[in-house]
C-alpha atoms as a PDB file:
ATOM      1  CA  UNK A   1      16.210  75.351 -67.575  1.00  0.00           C
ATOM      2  CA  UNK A   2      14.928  74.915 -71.147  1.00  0.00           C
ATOM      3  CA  UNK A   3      16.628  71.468 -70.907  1.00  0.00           C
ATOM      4  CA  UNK A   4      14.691  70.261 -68.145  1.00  0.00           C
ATOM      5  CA  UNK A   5      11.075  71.282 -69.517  1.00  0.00           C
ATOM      6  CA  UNK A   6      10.692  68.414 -71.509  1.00  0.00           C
ATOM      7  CA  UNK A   7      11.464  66.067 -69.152  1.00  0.00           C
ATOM      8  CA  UNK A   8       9.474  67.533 -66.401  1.00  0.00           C
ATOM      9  CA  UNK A   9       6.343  67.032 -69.005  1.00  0.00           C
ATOM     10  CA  UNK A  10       7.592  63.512 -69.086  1.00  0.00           C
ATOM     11  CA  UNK A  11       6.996  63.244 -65.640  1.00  0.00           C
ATOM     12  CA  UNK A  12       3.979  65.376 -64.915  1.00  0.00           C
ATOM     13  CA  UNK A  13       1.296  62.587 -66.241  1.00  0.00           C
ATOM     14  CA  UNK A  14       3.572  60.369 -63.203  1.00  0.00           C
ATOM     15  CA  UNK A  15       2.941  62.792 -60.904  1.00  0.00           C
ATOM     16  CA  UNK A  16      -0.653  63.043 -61.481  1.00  0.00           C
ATOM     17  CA  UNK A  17      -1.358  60.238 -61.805  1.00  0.00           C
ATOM     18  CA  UNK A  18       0.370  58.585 -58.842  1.00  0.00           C
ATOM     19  CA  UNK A  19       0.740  54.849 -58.065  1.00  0.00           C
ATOM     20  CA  UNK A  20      -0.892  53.982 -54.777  1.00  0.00           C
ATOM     21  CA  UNK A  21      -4.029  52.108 -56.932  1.00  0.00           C
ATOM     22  CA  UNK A  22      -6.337  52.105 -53.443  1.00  0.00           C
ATOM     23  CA  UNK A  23      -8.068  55.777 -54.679  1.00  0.00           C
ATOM     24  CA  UNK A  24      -9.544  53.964 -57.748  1.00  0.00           C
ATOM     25  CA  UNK A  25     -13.053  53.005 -57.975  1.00  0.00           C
ATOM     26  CA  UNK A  26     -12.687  50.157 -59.889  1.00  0.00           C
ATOM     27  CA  UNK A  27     -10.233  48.374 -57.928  1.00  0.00           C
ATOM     28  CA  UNK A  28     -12.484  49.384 -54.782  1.00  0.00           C
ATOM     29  CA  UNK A  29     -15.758  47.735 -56.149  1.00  0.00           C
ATOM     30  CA  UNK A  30     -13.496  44.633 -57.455  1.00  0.00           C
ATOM     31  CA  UNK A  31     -12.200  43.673 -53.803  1.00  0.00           C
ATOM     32  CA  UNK A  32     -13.092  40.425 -52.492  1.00  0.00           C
ATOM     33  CA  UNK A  33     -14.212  37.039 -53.378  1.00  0.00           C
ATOM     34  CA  UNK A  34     -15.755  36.419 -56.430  1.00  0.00           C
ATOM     35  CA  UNK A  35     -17.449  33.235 -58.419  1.00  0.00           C
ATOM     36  CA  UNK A  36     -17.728  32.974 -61.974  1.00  0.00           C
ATOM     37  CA  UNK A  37     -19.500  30.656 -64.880  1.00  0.00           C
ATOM     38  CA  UNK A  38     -19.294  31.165 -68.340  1.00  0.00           C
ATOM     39  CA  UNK A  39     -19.129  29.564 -72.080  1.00  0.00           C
ATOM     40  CA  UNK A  40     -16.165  30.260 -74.649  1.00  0.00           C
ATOM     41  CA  UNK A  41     -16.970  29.486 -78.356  1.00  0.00           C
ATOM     42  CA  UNK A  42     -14.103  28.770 -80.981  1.00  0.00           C
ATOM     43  CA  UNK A  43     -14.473  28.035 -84.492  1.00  0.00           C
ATOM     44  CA  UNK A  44     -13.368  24.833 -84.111  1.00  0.00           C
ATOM     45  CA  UNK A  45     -14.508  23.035 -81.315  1.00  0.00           C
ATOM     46  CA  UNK A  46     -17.546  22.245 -78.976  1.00  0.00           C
ATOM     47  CA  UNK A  47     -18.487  25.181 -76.375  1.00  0.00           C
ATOM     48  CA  UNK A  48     -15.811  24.969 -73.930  1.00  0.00           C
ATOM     49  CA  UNK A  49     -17.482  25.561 -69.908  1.00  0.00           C
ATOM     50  CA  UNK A  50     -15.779  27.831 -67.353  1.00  0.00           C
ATOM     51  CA  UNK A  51     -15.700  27.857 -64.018  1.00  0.00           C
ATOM     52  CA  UNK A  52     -13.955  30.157 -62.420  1.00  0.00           C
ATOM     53  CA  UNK A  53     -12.968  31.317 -58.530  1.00  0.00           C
ATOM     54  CA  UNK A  54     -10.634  34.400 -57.906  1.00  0.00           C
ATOM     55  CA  UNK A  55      -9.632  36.424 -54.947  1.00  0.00           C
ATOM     56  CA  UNK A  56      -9.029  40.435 -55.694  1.00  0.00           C
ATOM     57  CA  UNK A  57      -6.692  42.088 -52.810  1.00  0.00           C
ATOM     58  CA  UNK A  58      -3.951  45.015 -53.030  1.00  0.00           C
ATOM     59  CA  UNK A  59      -0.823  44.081 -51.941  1.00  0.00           C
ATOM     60  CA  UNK A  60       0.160  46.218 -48.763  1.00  0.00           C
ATOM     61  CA  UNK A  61       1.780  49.234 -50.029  1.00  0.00           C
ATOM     62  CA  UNK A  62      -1.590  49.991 -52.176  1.00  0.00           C
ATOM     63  CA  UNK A  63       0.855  50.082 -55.289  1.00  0.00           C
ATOM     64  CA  UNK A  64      -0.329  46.616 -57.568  1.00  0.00           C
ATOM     65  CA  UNK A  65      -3.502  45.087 -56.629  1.00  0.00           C
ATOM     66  CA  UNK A  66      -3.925  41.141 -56.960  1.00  0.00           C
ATOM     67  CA  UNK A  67      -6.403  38.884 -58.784  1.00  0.00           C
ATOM     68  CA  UNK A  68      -5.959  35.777 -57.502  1.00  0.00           C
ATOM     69  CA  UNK A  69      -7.736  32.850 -59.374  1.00  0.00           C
ATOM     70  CA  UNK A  70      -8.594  29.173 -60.239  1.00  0.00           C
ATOM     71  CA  UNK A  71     -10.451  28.187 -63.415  1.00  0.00           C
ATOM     72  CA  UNK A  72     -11.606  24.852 -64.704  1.00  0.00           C
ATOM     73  CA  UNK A  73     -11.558  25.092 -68.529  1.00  0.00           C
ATOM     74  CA  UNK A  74     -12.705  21.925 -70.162  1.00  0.00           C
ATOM     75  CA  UNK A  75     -11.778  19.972 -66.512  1.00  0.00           C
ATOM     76  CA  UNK A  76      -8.305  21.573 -67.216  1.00  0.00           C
ATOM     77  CA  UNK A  77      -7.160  23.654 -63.836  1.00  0.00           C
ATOM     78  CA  UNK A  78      -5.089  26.522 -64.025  1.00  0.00           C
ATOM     79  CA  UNK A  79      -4.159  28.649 -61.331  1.00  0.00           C
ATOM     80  CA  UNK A  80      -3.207  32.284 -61.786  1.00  0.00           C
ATOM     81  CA  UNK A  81      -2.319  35.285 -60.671  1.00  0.00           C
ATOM     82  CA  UNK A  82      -3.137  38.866 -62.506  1.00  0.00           C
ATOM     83  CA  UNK A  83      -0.743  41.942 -61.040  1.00  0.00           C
ATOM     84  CA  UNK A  84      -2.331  45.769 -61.729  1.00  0.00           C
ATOM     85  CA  UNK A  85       0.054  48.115 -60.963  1.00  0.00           C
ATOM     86  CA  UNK A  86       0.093  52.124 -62.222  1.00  0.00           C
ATOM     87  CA  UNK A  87       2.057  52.747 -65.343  1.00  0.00           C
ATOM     88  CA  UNK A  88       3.356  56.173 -64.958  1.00  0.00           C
ATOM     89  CA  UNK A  89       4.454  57.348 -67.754  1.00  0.00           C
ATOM     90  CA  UNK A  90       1.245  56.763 -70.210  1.00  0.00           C
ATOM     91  CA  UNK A  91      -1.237  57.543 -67.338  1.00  0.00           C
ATOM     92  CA  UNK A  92      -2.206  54.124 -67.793  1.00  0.00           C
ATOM     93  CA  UNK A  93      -2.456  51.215 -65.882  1.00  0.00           C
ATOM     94  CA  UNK A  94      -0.327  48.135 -66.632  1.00  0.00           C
ATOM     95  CA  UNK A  95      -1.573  44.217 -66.165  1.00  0.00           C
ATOM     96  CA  UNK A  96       0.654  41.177 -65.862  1.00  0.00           C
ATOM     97  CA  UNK A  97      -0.950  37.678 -66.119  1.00  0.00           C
ATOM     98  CA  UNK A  98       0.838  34.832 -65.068  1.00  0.00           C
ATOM     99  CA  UNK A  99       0.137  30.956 -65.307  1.00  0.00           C
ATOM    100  CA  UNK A 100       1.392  29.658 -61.888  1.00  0.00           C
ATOM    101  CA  UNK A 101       2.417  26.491 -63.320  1.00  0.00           C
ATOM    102  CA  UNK A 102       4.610  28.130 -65.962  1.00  0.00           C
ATOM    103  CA  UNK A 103       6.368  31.289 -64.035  1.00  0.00           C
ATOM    104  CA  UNK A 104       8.017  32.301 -67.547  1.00  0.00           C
ATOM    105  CA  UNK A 105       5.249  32.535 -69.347  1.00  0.00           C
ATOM    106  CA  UNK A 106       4.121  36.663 -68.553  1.00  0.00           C
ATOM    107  CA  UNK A 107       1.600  38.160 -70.478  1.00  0.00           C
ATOM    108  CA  UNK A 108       1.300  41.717 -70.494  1.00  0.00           C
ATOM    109  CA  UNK A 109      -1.347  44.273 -71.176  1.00  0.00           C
ATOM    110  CA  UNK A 110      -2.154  48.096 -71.032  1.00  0.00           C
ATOM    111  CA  UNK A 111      -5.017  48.775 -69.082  1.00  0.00           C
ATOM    112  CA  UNK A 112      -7.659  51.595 -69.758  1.00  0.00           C
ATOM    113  CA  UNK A 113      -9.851  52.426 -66.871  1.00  0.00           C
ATOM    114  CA  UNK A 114     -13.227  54.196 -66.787  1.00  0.00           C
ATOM    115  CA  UNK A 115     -13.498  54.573 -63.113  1.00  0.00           C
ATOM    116  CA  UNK A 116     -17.141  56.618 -63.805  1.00  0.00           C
ATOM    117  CA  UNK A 117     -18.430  53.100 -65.612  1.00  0.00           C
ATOM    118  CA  UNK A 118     -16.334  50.884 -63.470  1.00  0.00           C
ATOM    119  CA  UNK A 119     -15.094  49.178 -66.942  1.00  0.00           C
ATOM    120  CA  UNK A 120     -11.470  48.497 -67.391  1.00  0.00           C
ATOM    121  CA  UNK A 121     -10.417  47.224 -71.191  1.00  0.00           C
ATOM    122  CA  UNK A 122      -7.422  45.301 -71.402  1.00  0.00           C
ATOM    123  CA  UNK A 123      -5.210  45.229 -74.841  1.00  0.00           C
ATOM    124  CA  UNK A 124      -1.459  43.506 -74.881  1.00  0.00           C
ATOM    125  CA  UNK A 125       1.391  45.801 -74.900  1.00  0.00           C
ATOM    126  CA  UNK A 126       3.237  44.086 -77.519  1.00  0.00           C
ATOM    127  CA  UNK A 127       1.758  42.216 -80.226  1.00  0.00           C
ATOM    128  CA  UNK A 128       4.059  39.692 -82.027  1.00  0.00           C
ATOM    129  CA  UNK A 129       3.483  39.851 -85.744  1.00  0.00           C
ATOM    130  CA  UNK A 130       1.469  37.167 -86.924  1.00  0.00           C
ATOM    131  CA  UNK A 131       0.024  36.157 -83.519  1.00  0.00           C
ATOM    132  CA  UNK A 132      -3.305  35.760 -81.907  1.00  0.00           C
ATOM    133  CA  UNK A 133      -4.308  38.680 -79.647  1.00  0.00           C
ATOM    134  CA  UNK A 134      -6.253  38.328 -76.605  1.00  0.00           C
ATOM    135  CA  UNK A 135      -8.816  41.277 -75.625  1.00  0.00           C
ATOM    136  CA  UNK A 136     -10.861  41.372 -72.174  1.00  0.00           C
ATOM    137  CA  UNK A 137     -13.404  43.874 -71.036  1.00  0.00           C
ATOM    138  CA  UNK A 138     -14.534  43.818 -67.368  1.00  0.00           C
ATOM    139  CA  UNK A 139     -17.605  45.475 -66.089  1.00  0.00           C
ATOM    140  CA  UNK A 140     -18.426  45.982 -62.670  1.00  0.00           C
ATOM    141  CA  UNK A 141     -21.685  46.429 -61.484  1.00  0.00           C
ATOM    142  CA  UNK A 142     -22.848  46.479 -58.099  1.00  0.00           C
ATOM    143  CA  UNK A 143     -22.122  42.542 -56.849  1.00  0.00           C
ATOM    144  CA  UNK A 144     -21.512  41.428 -60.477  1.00  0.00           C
ATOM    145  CA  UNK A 145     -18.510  41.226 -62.247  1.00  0.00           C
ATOM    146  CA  UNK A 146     -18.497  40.089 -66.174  1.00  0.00           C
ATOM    147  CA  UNK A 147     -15.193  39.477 -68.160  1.00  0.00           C
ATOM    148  CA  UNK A 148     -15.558  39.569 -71.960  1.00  0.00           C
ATOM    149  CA  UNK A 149     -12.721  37.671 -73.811  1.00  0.00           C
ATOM    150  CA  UNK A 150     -12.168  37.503 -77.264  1.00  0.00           C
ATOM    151  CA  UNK A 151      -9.040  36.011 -79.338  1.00  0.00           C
ATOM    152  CA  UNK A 152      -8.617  36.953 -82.580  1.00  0.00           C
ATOM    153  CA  UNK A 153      -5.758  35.521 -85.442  1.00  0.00           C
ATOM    154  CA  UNK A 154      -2.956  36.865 -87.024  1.00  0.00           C
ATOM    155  CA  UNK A 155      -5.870  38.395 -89.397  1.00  0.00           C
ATOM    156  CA  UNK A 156      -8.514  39.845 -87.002  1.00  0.00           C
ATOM    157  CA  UNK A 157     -10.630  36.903 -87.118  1.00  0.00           C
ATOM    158  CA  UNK A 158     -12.047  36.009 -83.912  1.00  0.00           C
ATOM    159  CA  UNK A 159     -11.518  32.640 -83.302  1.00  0.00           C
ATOM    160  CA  UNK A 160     -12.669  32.254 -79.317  1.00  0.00           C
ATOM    161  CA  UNK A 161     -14.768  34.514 -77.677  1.00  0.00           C
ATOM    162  CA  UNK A 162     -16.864  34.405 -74.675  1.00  0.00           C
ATOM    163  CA  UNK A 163     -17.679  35.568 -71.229  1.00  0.00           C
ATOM    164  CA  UNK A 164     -17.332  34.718 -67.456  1.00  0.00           C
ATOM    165  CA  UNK A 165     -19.830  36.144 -64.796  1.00  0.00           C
ATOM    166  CA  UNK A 166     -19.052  36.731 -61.701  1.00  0.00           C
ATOM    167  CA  UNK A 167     -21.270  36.823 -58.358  1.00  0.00           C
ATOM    168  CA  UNK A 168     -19.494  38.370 -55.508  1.00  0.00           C
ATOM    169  CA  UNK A 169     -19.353  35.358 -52.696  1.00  0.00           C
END
């Protein structure tokens, strides 16, 4: 019995937290179609315009919920797909982004959400060593949606940051 107590506590935060993500109030207020506009700045170059068009479903089961999307970054497309799903283990919730046109190319991130605020902060799970890192922030609020982004170097400079806002269509 002592031998299973540990890894029942490894399990409770699993069990309490469960992974059907359709209770949550931020994925709730985030369904639907949205539109977004917004500016990046970088160190380096010319404001960079975004335009940006995504589609927020869960899947059927309720277990990952989908943001669909298509941005125009400097007249570049790129069409993506971010995957929420419950992590069960940290209590957390997990995000994978993926660049359609390059399947192999996963990015993942731990998600903290403050369902109260309807704010979710995004960090990446694992940070290469001497690597930029890429943080978001998304606020919901009413039929507005804004994502902060900010990239910082291998030395905590930020080097792009910016935001998109969203209008639900």
């Amino acid at each position: 019995m002592r031998a299973l107590f540990p890894a029942v506590l490894l399990l409770l935060p699993g069990l309490l937290f469960g992974g059907d993500l359709r209770t949550n109030t931020f994925f709730n207020a985030l369904q639907g179609s949205w539109t977004g506009d917004g500016e990046f700045l970088s160190l380096d170059k010319p404001p960079s315009p975004v335009h940006n068009q995504i589609e927020c479903a869960y899947t059927t089961d309720g277990t990952e919920f989908l943001i669909k999307g298509h941005l125009l970054l400097d007249e570049n497309p790129i069409d993506y797909v971010w995957t929420y799903s419950a992590h069960e283990i940290e209590g957390l919730y997990r995000a994978r982004w993926k660049n359609i046109a390059q399947p192999n190319a996963v990015q993942e991130y731990s998600v903290n959400i403050d369902q109260d605020n309807l704010v979710a902060t995004l960090e990446p799970v694992v940070g290469i060593p001497g690597s930029a890192v890429l943080r978001l922030v998304q606020t919901i609020k009413g039929n507005h949606y804004e994502v902060e982004v900010r990239l910082t170097d291998a030395a905590g400079n930020t080097t792009l940051q910016g935001v998109v806002r969203f209008t639900r269509n």
